[in-house]
C-alpha atoms as a PDB file:
ATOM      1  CA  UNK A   1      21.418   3.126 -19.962  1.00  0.00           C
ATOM      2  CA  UNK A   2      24.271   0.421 -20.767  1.00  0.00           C
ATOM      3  CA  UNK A   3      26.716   2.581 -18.584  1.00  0.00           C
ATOM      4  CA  UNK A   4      24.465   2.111 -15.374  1.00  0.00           C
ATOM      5  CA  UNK A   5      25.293  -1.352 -15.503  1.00  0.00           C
ATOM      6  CA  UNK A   6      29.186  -0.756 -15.516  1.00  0.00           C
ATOM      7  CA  UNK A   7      29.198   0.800 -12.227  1.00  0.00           C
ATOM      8  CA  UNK A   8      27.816  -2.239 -10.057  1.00  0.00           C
ATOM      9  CA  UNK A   9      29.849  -4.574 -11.929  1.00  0.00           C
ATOM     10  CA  UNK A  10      32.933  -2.899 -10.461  1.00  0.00           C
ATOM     11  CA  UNK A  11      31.566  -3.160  -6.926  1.00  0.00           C
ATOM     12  CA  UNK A  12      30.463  -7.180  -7.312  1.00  0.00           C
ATOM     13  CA  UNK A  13      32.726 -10.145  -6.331  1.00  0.00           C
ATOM     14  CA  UNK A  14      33.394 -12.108  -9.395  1.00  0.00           C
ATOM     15  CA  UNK A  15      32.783 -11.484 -13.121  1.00  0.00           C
ATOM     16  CA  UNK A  16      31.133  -9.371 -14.625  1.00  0.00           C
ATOM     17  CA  UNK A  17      30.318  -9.591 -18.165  1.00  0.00           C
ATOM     18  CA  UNK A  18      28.754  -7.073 -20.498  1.00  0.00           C
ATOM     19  CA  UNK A  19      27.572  -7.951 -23.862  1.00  0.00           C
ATOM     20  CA  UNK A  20      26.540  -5.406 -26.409  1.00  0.00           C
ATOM     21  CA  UNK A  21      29.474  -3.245 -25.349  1.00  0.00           C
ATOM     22  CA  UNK A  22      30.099  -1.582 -28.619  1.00  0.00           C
ATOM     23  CA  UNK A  23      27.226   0.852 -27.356  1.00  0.00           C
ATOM     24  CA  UNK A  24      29.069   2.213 -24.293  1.00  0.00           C
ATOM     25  CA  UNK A  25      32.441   2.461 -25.781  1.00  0.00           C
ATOM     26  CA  UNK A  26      31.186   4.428 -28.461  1.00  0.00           C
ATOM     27  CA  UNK A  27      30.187   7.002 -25.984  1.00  0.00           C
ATOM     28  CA  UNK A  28      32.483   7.221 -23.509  1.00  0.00           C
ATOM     29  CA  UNK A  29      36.330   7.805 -24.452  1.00  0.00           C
ATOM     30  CA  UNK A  30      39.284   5.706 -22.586  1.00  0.00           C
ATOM     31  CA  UNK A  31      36.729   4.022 -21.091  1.00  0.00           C
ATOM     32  CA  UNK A  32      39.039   0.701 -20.390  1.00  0.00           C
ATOM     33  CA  UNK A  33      41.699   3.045 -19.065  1.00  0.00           C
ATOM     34  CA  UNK A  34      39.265   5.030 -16.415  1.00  0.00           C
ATOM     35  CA  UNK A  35      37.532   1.985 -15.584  1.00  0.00           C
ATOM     36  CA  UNK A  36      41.163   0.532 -14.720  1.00  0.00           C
ATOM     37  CA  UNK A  37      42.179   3.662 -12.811  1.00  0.00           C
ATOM     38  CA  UNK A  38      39.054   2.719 -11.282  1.00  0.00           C
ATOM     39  CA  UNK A  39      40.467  -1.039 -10.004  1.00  0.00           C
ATOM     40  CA  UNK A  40      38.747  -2.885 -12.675  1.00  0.00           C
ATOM     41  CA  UNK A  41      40.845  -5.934 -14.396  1.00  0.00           C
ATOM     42  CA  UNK A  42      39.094  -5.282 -17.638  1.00  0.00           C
ATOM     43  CA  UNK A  43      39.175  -7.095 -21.294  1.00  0.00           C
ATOM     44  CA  UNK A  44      37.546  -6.510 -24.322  1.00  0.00           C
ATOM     45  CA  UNK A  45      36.639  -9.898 -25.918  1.00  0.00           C
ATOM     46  CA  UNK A  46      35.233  -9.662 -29.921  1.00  0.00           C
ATOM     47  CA  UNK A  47      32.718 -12.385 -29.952  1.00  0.00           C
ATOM     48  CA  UNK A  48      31.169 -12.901 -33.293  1.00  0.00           C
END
């Protein structure tokens, strides 16, 4: 269900941060890139 949460986060003003990302990326392939194509100024941060 992670990858609902993608979708509004392109629509809000703002930031939108997702933690835990690890388990939609692992799913979905390019995801930065179609997310992009998309509009979205996205970043993958490694917190640890």
């Amino acid at each position: 269900m992670e990858q609902v949460w993608c979708l509004p986060g392109l629509n809000a003003k703002g930031k939108t941060e997702i933690s835990n990302a690890k388990y939609i990326l692992r799913g979905y392939e390019n995801l930065e890139q179609k997310l992009s194509a998309l509009g979205a100024k996205i970043s993958l941060v490694d917190i640890k």
